[in-house]
N, C-alpha and C. Protein backbone atom coordinates (compact mmCIF):
# COMPACT_ATOMS: atom_id res chain seq x y z
N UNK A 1 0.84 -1.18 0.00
CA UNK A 1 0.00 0.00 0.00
C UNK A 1 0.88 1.25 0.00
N UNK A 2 0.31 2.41 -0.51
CA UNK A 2 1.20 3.33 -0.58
C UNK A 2 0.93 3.96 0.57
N UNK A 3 1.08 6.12 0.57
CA UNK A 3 0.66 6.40 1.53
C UNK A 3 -0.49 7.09 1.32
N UNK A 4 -1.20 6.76 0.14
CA UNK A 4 -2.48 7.51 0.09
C UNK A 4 -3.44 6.59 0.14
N UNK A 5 -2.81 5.09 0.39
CA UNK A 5 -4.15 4.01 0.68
C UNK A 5 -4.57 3.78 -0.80
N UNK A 6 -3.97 4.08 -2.04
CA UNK A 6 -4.01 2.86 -3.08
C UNK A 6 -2.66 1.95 -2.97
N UNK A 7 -2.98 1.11 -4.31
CA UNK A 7 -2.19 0.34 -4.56
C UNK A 7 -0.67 0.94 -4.80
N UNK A 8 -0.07 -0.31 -4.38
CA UNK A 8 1.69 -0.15 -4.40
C UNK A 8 1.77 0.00 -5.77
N UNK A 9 2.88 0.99 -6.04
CA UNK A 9 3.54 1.11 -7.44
C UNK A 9 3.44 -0.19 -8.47
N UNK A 10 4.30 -0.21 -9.72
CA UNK A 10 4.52 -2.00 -10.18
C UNK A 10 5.98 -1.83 -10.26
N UNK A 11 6.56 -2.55 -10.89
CA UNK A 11 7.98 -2.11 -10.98
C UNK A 11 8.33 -1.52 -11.97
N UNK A 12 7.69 -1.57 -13.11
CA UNK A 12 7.49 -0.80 -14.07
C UNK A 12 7.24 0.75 -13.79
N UNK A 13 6.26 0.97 -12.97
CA UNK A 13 6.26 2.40 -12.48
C UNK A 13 7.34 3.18 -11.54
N UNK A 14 7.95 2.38 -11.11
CA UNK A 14 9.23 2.37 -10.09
C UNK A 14 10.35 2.88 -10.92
N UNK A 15 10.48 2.29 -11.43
CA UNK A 15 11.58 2.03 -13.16
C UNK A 15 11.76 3.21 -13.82
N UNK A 16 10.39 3.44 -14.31
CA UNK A 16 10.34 4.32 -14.99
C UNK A 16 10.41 5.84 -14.24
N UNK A 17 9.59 5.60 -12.82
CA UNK A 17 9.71 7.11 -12.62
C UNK A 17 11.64 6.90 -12.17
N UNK A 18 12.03 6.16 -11.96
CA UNK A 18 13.50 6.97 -11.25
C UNK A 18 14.47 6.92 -12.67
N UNK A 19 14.49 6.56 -13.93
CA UNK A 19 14.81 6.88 -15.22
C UNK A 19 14.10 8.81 -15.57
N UNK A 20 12.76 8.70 -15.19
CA UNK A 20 12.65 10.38 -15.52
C UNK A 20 13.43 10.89 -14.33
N UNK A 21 13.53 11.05 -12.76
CA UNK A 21 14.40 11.41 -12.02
C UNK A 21 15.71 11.98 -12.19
N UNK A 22 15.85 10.91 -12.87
CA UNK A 22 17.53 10.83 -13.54
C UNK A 22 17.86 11.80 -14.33
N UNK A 23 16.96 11.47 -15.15
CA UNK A 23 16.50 12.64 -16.38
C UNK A 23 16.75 14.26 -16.35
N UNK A 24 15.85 14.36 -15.15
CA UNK A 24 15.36 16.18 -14.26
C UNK A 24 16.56 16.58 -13.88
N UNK A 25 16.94 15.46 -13.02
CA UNK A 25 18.25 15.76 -12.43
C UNK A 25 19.51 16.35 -13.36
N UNK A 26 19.60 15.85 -14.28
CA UNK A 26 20.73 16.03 -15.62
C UNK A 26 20.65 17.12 -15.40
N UNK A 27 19.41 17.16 -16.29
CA UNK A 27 19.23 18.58 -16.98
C UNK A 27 18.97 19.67 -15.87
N UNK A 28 18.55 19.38 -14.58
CA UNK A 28 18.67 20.69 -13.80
C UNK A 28 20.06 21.16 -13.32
N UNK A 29 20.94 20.10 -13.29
CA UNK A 29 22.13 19.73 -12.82
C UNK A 29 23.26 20.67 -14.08
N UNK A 30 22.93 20.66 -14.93
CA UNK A 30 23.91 21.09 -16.25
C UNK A 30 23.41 22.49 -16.30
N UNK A 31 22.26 22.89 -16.25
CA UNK A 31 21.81 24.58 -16.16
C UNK A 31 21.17 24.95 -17.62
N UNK A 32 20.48 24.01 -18.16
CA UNK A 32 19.77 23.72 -19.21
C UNK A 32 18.77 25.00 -19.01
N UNK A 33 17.80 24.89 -17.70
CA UNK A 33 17.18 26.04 -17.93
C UNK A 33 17.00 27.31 -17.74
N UNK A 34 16.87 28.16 -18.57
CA UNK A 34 16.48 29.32 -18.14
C UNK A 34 15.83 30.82 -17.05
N UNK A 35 15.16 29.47 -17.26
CA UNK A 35 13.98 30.64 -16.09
C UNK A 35 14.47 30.97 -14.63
N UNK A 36 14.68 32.77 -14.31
CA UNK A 36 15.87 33.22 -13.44
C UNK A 36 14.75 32.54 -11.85
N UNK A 37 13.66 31.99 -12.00
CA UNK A 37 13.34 31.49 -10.68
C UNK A 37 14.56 30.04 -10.47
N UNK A 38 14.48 29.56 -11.33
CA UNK A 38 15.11 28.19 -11.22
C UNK A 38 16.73 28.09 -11.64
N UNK A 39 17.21 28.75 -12.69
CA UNK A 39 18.57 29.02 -13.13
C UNK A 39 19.35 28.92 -11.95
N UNK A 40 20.77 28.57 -12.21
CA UNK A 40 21.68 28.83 -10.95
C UNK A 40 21.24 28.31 -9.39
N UNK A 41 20.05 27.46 -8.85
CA UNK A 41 19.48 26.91 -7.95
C UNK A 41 19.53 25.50 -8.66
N UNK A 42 20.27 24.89 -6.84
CA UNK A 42 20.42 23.89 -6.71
C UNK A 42 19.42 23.52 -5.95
N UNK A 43 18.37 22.28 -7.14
CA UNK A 43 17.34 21.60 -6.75
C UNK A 43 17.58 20.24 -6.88
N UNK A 44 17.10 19.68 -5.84
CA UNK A 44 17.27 17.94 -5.54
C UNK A 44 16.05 17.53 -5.94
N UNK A 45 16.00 16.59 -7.00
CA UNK A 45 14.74 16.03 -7.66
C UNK A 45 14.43 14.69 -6.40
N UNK A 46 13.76 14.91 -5.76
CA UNK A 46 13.42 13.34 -4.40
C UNK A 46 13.22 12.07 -5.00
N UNK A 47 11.84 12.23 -5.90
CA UNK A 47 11.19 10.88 -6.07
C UNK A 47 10.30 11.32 -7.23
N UNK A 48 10.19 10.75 -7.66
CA UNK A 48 8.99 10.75 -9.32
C UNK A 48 7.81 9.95 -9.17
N UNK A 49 6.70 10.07 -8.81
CA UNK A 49 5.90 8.91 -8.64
C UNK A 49 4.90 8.65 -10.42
N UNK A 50 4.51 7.87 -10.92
CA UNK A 50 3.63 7.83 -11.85
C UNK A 50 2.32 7.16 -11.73
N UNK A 51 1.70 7.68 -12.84
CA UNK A 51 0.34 6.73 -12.56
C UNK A 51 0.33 5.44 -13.26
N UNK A 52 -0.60 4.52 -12.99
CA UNK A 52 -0.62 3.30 -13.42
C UNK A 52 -0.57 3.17 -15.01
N UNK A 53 -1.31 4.58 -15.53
CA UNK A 53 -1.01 4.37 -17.10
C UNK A 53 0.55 4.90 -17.62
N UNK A 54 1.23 5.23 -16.95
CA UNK A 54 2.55 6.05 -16.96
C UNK A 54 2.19 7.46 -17.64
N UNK A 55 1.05 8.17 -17.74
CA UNK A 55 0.39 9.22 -18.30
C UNK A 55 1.18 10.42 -17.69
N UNK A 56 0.69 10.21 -16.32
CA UNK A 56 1.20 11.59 -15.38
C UNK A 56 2.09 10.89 -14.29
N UNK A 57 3.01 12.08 -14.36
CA UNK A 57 4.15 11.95 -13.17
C UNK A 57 3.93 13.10 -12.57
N UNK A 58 3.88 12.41 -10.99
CA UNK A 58 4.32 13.41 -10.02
C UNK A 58 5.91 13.73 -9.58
N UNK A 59 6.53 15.30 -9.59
CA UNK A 59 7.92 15.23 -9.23
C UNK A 59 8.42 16.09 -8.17
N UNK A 60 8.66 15.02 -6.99
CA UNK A 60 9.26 15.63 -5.75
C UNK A 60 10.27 16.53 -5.99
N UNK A 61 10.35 17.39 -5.25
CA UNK A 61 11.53 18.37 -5.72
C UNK A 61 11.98 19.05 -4.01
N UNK A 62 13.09 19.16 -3.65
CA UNK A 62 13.29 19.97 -2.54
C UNK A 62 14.73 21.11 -3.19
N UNK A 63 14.42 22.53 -2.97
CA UNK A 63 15.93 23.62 -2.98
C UNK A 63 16.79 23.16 -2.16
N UNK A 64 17.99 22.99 -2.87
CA UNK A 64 19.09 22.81 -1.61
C UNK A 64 19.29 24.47 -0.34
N UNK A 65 19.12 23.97 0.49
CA UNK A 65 19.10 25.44 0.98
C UNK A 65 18.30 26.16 1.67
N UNK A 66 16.97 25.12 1.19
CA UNK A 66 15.62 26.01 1.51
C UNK A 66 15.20 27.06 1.54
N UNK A 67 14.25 27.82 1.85
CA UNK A 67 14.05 28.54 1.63
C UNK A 67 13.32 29.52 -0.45
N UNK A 68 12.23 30.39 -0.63
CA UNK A 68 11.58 30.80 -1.61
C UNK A 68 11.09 29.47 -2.18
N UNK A 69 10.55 28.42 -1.60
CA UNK A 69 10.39 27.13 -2.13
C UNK A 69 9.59 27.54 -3.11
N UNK A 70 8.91 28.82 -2.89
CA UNK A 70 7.03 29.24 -3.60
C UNK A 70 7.96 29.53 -5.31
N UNK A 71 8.69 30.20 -5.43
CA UNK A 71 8.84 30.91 -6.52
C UNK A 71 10.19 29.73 -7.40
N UNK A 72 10.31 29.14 -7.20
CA UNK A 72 11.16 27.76 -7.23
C UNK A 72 9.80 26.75 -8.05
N UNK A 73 9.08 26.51 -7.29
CA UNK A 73 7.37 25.59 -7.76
C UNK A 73 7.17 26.40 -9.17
N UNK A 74 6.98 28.05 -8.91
CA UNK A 74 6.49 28.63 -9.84
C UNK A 74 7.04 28.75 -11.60
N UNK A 75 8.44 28.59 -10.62
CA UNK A 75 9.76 28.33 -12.40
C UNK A 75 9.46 27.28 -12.78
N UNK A 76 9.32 26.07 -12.16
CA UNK A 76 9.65 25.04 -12.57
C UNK A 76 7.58 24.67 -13.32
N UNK A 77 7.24 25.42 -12.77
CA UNK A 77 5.49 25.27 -13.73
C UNK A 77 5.84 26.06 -14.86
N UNK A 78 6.29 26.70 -14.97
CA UNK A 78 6.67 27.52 -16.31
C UNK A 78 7.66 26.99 -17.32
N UNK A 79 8.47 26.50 -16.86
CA UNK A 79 9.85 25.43 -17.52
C UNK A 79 8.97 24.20 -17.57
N UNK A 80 8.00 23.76 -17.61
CA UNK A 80 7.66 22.13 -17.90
C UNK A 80 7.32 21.49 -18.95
N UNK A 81 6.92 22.36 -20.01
CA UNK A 81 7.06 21.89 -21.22
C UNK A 81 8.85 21.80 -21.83
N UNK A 82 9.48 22.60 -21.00
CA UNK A 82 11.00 22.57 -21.81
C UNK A 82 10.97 21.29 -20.92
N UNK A 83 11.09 21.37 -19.89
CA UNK A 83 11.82 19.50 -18.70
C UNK A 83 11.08 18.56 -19.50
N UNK A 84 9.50 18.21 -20.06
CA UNK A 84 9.09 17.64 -20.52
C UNK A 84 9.66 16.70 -22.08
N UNK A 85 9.81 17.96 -22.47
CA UNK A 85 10.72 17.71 -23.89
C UNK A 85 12.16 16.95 -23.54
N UNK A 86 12.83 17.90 -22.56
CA UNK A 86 14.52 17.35 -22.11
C UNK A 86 13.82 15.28 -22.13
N UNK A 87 13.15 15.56 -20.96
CA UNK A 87 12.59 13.76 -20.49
C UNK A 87 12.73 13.20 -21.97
N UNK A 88 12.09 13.23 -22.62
CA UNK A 88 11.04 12.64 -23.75
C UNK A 88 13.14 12.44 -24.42
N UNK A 89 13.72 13.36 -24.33
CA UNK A 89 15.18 12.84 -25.99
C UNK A 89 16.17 11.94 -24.52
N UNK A 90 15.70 12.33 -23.29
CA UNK A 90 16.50 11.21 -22.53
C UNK A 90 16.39 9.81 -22.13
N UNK A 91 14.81 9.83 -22.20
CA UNK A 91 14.57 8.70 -21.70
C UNK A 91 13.27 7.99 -22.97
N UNK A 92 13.40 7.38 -23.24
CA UNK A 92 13.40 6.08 -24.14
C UNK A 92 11.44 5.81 -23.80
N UNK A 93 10.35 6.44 -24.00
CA UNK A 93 8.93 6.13 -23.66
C UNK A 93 8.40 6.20 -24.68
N UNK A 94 6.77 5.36 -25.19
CA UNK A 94 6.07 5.43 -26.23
C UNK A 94 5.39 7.02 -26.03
N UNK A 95 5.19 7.10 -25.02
CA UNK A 95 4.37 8.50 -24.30
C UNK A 95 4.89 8.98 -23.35
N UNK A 96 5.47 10.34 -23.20
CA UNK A 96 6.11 11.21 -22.33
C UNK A 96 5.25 11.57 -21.01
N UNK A 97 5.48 11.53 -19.72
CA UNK A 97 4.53 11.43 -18.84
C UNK A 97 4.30 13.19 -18.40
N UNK A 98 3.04 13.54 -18.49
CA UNK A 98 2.54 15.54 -17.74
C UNK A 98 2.71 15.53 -16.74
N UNK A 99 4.16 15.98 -16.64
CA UNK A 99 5.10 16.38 -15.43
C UNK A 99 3.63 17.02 -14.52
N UNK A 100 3.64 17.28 -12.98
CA UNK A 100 3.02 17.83 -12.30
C UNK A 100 4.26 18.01 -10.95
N UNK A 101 4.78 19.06 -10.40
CA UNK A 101 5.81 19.59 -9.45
C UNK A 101 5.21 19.54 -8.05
N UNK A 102 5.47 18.85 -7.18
CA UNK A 102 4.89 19.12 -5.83
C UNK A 102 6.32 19.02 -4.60
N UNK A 103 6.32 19.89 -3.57
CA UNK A 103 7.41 20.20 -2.93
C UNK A 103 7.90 19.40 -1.49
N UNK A 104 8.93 18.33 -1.11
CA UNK A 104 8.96 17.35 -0.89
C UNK A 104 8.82 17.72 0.68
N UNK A 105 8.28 17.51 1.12
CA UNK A 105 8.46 17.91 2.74
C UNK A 105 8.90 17.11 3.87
N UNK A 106 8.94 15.83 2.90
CA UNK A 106 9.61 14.48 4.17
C UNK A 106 10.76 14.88 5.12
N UNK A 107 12.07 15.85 4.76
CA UNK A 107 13.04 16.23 5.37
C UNK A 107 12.51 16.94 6.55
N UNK A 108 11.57 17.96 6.21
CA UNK A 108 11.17 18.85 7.17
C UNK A 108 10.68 18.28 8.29
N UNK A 109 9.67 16.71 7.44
CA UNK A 109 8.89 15.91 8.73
C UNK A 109 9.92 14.96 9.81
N UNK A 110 10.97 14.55 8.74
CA UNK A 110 11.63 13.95 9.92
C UNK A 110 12.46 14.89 10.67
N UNK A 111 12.97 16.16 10.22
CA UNK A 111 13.14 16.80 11.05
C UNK A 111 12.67 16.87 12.60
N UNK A 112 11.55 17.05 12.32
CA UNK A 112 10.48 17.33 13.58
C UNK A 112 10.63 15.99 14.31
N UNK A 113 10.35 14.61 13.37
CA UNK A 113 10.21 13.51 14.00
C UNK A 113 11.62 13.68 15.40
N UNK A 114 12.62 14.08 14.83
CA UNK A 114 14.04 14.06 15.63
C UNK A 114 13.74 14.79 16.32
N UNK A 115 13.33 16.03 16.39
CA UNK A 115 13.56 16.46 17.26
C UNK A 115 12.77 16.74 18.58
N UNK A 116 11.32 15.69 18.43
CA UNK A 116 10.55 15.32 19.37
C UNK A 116 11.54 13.83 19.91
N UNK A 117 11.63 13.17 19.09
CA UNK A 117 12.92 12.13 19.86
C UNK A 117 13.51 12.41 20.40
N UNK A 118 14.38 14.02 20.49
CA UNK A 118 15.83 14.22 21.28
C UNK A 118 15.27 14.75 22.43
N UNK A 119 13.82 15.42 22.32
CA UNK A 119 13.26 16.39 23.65
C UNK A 119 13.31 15.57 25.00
N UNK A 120 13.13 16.35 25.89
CA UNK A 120 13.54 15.81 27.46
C UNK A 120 12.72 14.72 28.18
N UNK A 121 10.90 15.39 27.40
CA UNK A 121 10.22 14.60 27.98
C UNK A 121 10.24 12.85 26.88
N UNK A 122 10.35 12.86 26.01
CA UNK A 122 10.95 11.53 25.31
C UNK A 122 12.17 10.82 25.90
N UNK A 123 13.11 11.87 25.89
CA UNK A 123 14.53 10.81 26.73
C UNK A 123 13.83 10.48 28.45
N UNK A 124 13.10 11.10 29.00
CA UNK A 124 12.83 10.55 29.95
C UNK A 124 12.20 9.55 30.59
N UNK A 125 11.16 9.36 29.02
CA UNK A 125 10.13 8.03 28.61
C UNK A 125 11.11 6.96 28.26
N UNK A 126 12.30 7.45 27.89
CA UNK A 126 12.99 6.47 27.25
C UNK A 126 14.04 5.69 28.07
N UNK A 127 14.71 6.51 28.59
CA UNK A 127 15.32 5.86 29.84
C UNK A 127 14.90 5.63 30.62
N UNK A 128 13.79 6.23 31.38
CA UNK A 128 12.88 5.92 32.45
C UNK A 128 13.43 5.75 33.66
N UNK A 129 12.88 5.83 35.14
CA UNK A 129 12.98 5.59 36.59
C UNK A 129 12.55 4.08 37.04
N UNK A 130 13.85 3.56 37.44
CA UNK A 130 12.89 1.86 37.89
C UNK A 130 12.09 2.38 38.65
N UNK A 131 12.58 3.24 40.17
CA UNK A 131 10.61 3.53 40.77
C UNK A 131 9.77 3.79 39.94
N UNK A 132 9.49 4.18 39.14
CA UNK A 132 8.28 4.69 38.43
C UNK A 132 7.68 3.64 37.38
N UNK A 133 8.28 2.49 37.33
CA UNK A 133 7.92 1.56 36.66
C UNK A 133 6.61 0.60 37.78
N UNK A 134 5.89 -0.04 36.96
CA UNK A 134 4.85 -1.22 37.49
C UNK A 134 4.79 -2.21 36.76
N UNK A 135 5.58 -3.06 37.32
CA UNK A 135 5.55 -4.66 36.87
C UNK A 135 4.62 -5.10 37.51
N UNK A 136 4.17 -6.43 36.46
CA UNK A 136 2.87 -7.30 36.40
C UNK A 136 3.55 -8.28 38.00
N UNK A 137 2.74 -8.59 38.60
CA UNK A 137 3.05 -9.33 39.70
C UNK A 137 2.29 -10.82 39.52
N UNK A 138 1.85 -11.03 38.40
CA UNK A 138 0.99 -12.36 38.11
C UNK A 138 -0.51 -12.52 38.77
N UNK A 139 -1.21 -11.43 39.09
CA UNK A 139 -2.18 -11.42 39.32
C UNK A 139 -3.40 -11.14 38.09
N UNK A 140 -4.66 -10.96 38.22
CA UNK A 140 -5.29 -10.53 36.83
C UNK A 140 -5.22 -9.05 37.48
N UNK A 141 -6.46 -9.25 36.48
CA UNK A 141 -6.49 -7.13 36.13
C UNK A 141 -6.97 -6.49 37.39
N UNK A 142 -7.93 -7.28 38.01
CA UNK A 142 -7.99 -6.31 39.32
C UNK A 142 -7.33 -6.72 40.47
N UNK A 143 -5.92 -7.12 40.31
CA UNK A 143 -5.07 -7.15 41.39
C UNK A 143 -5.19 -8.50 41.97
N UNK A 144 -5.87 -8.85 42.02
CA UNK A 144 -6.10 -10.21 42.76
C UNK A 144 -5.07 -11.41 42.71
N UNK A 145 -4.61 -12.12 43.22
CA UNK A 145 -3.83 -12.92 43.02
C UNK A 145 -4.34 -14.13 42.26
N UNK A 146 -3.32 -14.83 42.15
CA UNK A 146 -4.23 -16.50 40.95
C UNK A 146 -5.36 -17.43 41.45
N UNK A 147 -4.66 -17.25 43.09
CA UNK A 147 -5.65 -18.07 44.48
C UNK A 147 -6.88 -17.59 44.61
N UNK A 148 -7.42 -16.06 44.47
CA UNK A 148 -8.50 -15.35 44.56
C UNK A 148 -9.73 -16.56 44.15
């Protein structure tokens, strides 16, 4: 299952989106495009997801750097018929997939994930106080012993 609760990729869709990946990457990587939102910015292409018909691709994208993520989205909607075209003479498809740009936020989330892990009240859950612990003494649930 994925994380939107359909079906898992195939491998074919796997395949193919990290061949367009590859692709984005080149060409963002070499300074192919133009457009002064995106030019000269170093963008990390994440993950490519596609649809089951390989029609439309979704493409993770994070700025190295962070930060103006908005106007970064906005170049790269304007440059997508040029990335589209780049894809299509790099990578080898009967049908070129309608790029769609969405901005990767997993870093940001595990960020957070860490740094609720490192907080005081977590290390304290985590190491814990033997007093403050309650072990089962082999009785049931309301205390009673086995003899009860």
């Amino acid at each position: 299952m994925t994380r939107d609760g359909g079906r898992a990729p195939s491998q074919r869709q796997l395949r193919v989106g990290e061949e367009i990946r590859h692709a984005l990457a080149h060409v963002l990587e070499r300074g192919e495009v133009r457009d002064p939102d995106v030019a000269g910015r170093s963008i990390t292409v994440t993950e490519v997801r596609l649809s089951p018909d390989l029609r439309n691709a979704t493409v993770f994208f994070t700025p190295l750097g962070g930060g103006e993520v908005a106007t970064v989205l906005a170049g790269l909607k304007r440059v997508r018929p040029f990335l589209r075209h780049a894809v299509a003479q790099l990578v080898q498809l009967r049908y070129v997939p309608d790029l769609r740009f969405q901005v990767d936020t997993s870093f940001e989330t595990a960020g957070r994930i860490e740094a609720v892990l490192r907080s005081a009240e977590v290390r304290h859950d985590l190491e814990g106080d033997p007093a403050d612990d309650v072990r089962y003494d082999g009785g049931d649930q309301e205390g009673r012993d086995d003899g009860a």
